[in-house]
Protein backbone atom coordinates (compact mmCIF):
# COMPACT_ATOMS: atom_id res chain seq x y z
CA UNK A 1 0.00 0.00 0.00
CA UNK A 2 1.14 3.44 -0.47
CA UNK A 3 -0.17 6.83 -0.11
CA UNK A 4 0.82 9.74 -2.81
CA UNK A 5 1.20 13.26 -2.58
CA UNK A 6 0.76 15.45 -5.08
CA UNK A 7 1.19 18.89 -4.54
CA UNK A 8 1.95 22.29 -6.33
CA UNK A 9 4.50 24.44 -5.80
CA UNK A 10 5.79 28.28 -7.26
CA UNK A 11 8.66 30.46 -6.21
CA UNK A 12 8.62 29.79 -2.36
CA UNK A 13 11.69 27.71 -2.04
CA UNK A 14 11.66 28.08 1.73
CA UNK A 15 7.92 27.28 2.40
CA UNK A 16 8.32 24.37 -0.08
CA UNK A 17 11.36 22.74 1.57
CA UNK A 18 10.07 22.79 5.02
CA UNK A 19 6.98 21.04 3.47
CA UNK A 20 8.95 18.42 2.42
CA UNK A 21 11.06 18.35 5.54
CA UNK A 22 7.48 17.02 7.04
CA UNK A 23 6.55 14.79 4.51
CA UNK A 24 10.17 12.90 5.09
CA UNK A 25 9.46 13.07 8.75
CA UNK A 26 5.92 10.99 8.99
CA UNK A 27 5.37 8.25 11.00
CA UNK A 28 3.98 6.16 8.43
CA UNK A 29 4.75 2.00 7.87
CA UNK A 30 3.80 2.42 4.25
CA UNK A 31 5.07 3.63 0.84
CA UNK A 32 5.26 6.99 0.43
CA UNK A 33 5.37 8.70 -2.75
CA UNK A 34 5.79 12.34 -3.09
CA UNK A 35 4.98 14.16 -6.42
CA UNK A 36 6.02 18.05 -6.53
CA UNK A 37 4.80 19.98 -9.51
CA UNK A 38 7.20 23.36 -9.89
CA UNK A 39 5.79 25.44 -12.21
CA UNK A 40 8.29 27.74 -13.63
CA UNK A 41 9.77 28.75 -10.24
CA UNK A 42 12.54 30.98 -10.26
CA UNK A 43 14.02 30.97 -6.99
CA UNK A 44 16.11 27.83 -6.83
CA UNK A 45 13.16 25.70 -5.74
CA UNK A 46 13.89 23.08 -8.62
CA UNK A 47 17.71 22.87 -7.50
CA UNK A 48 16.26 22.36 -3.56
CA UNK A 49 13.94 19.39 -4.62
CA UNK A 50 16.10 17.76 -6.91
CA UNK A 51 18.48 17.38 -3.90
CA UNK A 52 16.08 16.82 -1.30
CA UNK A 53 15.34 13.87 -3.68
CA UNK A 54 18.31 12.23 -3.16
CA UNK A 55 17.98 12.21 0.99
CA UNK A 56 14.73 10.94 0.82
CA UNK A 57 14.23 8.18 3.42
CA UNK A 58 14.06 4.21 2.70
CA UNK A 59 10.82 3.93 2.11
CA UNK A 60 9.56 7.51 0.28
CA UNK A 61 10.46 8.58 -3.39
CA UNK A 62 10.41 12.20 -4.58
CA UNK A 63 9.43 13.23 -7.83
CA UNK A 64 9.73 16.35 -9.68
CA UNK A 65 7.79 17.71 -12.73
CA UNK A 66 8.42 21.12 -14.61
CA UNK A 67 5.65 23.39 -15.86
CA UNK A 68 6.02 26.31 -17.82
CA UNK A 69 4.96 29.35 -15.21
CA UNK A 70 1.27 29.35 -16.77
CA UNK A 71 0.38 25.80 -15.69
CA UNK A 72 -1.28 27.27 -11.95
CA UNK A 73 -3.09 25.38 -9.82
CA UNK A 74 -5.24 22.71 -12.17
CA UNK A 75 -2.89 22.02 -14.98
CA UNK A 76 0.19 20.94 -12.42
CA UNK A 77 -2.49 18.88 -10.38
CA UNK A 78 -4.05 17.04 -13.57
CA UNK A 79 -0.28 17.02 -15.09
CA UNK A 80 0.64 15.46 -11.52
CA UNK A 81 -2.51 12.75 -11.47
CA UNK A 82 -1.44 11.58 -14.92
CA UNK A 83 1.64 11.00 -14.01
CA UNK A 84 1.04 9.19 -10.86
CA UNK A 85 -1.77 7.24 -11.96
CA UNK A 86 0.23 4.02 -13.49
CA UNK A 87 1.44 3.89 -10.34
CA UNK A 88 -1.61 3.83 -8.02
CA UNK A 89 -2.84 0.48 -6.56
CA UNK A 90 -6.52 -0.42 -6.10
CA UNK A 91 -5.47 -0.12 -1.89
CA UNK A 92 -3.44 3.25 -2.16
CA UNK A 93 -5.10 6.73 -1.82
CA UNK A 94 -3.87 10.15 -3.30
CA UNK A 95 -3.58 13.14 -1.00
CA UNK A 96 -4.08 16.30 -2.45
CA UNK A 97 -1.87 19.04 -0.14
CA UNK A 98 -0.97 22.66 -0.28
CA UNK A 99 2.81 23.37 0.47
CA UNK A 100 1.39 26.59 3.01
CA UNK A 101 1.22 24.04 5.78
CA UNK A 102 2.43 22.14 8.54
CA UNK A 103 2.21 18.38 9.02
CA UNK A 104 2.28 16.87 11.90
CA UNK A 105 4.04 13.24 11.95
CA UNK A 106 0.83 10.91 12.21
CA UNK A 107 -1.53 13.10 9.53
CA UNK A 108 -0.78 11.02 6.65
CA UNK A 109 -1.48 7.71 8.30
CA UNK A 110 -4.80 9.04 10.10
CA UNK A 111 -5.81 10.75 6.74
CA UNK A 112 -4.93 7.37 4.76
CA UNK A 113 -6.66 5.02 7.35
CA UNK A 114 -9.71 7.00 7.46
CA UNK A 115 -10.42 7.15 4.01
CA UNK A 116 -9.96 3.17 3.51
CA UNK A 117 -12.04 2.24 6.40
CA UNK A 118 -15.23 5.11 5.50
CA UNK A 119 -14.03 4.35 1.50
CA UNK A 120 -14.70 8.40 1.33
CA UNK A 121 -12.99 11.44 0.52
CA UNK A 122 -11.84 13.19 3.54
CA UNK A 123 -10.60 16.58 4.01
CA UNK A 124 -8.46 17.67 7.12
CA UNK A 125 -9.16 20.88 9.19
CA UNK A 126 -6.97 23.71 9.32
CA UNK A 127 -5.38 25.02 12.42
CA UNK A 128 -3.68 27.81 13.22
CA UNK A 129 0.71 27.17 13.29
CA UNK A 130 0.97 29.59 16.24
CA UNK A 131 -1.74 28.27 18.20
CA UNK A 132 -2.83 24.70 17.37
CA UNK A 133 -6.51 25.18 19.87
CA UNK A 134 -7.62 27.74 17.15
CA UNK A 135 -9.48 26.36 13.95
CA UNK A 136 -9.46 28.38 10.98
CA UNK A 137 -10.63 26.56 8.00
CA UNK A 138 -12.77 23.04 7.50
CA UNK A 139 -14.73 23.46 4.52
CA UNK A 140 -16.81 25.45 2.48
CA UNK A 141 -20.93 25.82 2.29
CA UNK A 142 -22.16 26.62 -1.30
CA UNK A 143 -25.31 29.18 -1.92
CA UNK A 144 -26.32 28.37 -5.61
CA UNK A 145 -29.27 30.95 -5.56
CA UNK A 146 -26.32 33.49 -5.09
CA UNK A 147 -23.30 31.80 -6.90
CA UNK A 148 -21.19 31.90 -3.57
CA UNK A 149 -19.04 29.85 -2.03
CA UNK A 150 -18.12 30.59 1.55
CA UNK A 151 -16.67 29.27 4.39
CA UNK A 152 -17.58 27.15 6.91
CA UNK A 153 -18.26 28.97 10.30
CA UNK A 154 -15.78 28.06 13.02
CA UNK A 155 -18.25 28.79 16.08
CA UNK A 156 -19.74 25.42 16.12
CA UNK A 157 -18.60 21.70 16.32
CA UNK A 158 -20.23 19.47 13.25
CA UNK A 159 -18.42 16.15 15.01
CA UNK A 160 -15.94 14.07 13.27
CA UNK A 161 -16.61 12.45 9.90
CA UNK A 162 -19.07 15.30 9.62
CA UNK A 163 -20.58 15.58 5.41
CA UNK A 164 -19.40 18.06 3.46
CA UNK A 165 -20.59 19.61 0.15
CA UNK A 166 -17.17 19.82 -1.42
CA UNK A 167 -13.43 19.84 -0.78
CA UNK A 168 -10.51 21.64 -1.18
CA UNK A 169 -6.87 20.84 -2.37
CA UNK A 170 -5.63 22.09 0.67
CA UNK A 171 -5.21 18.47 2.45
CA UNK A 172 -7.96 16.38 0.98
CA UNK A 173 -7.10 12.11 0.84
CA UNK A 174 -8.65 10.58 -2.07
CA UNK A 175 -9.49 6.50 -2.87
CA UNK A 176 -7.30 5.28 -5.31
CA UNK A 177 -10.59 3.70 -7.41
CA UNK A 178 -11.26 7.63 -7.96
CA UNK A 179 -8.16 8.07 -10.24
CA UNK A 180 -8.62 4.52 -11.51
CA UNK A 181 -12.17 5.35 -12.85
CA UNK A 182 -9.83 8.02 -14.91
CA UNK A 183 -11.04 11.08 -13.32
CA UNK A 184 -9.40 14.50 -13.27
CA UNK A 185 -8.84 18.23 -12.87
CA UNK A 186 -10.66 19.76 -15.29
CA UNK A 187 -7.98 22.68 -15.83
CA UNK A 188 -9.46 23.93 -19.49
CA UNK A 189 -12.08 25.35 -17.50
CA UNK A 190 -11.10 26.04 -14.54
CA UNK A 191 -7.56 26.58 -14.59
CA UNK A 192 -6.98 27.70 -10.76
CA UNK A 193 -9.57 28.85 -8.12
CA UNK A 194 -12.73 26.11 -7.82
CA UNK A 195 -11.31 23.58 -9.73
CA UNK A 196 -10.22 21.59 -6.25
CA UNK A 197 -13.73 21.69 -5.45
CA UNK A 198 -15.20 20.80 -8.71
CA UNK A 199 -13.37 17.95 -8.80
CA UNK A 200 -14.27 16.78 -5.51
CA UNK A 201 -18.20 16.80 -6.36
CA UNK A 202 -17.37 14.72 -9.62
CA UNK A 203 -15.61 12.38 -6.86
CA UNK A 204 -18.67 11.96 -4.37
CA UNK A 205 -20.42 11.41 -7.36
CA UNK A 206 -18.62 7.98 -7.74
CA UNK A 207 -19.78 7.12 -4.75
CA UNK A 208 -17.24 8.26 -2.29
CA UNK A 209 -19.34 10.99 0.13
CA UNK A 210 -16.67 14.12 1.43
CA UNK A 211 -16.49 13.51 5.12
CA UNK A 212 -14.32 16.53 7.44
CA UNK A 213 -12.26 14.77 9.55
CA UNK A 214 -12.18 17.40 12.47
CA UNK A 215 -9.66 15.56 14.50
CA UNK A 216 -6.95 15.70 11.80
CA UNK A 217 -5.54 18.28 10.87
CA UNK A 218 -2.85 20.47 9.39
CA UNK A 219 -1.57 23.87 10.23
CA UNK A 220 -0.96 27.13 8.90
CA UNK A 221 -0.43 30.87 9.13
CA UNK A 222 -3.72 32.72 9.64
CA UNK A 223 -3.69 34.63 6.35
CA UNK A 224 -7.44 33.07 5.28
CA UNK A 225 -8.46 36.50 4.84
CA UNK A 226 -5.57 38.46 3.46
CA UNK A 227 -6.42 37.03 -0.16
CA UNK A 228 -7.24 39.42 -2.28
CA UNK A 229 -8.77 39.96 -5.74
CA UNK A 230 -7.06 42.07 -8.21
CA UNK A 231 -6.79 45.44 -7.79
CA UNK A 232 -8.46 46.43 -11.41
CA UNK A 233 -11.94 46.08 -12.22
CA UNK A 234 -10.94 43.65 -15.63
CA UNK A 235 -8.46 41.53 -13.68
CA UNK A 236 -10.38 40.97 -10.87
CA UNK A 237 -13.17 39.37 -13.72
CA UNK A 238 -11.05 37.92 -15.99
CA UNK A 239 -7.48 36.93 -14.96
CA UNK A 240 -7.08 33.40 -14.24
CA UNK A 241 -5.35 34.19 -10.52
CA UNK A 242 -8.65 35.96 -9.69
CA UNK A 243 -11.20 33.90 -6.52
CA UNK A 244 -13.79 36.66 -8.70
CA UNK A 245 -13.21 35.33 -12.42
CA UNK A 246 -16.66 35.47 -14.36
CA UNK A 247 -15.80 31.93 -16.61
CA UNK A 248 -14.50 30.08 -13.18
CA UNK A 249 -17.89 30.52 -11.39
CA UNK A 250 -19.85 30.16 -14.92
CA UNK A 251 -18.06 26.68 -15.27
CA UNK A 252 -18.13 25.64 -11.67
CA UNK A 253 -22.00 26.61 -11.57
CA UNK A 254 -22.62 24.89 -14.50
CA UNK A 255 -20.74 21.58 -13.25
CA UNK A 256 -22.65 21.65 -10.11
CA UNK A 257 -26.29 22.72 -11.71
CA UNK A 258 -26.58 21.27 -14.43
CA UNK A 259 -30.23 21.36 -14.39
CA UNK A 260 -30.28 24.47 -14.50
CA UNK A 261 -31.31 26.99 -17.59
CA UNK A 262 -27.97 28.46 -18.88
CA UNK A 263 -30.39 31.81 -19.10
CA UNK A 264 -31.45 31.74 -15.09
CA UNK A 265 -27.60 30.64 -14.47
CA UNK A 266 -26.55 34.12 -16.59
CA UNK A 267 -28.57 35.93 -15.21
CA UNK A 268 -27.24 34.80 -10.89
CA UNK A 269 -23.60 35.19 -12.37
CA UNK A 270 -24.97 38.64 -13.20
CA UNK A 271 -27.02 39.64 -10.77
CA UNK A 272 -24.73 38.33 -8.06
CA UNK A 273 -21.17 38.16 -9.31
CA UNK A 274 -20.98 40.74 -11.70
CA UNK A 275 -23.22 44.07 -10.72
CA UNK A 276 -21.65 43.92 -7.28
CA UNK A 277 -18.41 44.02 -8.57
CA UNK A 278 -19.77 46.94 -11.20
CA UNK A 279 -21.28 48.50 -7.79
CA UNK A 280 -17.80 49.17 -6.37
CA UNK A 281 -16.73 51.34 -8.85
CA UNK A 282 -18.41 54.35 -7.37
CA UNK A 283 -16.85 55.60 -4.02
CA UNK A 284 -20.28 56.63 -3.10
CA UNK A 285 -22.60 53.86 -3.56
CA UNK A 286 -19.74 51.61 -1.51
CA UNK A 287 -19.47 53.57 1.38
CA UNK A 288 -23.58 53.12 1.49
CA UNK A 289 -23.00 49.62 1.60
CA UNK A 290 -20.43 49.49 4.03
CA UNK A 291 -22.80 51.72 6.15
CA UNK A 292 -25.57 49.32 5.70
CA UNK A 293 -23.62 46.58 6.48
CA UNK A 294 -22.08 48.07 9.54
CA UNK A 295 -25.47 49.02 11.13
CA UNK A 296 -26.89 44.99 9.82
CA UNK A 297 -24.01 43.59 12.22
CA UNK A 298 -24.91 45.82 14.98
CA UNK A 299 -28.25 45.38 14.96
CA UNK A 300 -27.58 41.45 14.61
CA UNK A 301 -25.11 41.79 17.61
CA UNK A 302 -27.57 43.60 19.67
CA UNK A 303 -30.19 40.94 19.15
């Protein structure tokens, strides 16, 4: 049995070797293959991994693949499934990770046992690096009246094994029989933001339900909400780095409703993705909002 890793990586050669220092360093008593996608990086990360590679332990194998700089997220994690899948048992799974994390030693083998004995997809919580008692990510909820896809509040315990709607790429563990059915990123349409997620429906729909595993988890820096759009109006629509790109939601949407009308689907991405966007333009009509949004939370804090 073995678990891979496939993970993405781009000019943090720092972040991306301590990532690996933690991958080497599991406590796990099965094969562990590691596949690091480097697209286009410039600051020596290549150079790091190719000789990390070679002080690998016994029992895990590092691989490198090169992209071109335009390949973001989806392309080096479909790029990174083809590649790995002639080498995927029917008893392995496939971890999808971020390099923006810590791992502690026993999260692969928790991650891997859990998805062979539920036979689901599970996704690890987040936690934060500087204080492990404080949760700050474990899923997303999805709104498909409004086209939104937000967080999962934090006040609240859902219990372990909990169901979730979708998962990210963050740390998500995968069956192998999901790759083996040929499934994978769909990176023509969604090259970068939603893509993890869209893939993880088409998963469940195989049969494999998302389950959070609360009690496992990874950490990280708490910079959930320092991510920020574009500063321009057009790039903030249209470039492919964008969480507000027009065609990512458009394709997402349409993955996930299928049923329904591409006019009433035009029409939300309009109402709800674009005009508030449009909105922001004027100073004057955002400051209105703000205000009104302001006195909402009061009044909701007062009550």
């Amino acid at each position: 049995m073995t678990v891979h890793v496939l993970t993405p990586v781009h000019n943090r050669c720092v972040v991306t070797e301590s990532f690996i220092s933690d991958l080497f360093d599991q406590d796990i008593d099965e094969g562990l293959r590691i596949v690091i996608v480097d697209d286009g990086s410039k600051d020596g990360t290549d150079e790091m991994l190719r000789a990390r590679a070679q002080e690998a332990p016994p029992h895990v194998t590092l691989s490198v693949i090169n992209g071109d700089g335009a390949w973001w997220w989806a392309r080096s994690m479909a790029t990174a499934i083809s590649a790995c899948r002639p080498h995927i048992g029917e008893d392995d799974v496939v971890v999808f990770m971020n390099d923006d994390i810590s791992v502690p030693s026993g999260t692969l083998t928790e991650l891997a046992r859990s998805c062979r004995q539920r036979s689901a997809v599970i996704s690890a919580s987040v936690r934060d690096v500087d204080n492990p008692a404080t949760l700050l990510d474990r899923g997303a909820l999805l709104h498909p009246m409004t086209l939104t896809v937000e967080p999962l509040p934090l006040d609240y315990s859902l219990g372990n094994f909990a169901s979730l709607a979708v998962a990210s790429g963050r740390t998500t563990v995968y069956p192998a029989k999901v790759f083996m059915k040929g499934v994978n990123i769909d990176y023509r349409r969604l090259p970068h933001h939603l893509a993890d997620l869209e893939f993880s429906i088409r998963a469940s729909e195989l049969g494999f339900p998302i389950l959070l595993a609360e009690d496992i988890h990874v950490l990280s820096e708490n910079n959930f909400t320092s991510q920020h759009s574009p500063a321009s109006l057009w790039r903030r629509l249209t470039h492919v780095s964008s969480p507000d790109r027009l065609l990512s939601y458009w394709a997402f949407w349409r993955s996930v409703l299928p049923e329904i009308p591409r006019s009433l689907l035009a029409w939300r991405l309009i109402r709800y993705r674009l005009l508030p966007n449009l909105v922001l333009l004027f100073p004057g009509v955002r400051r209105l909002i703000e205000r009104r949004i302001a006195k909402k939370k009061a009044h909701e804090g007062a009550t």
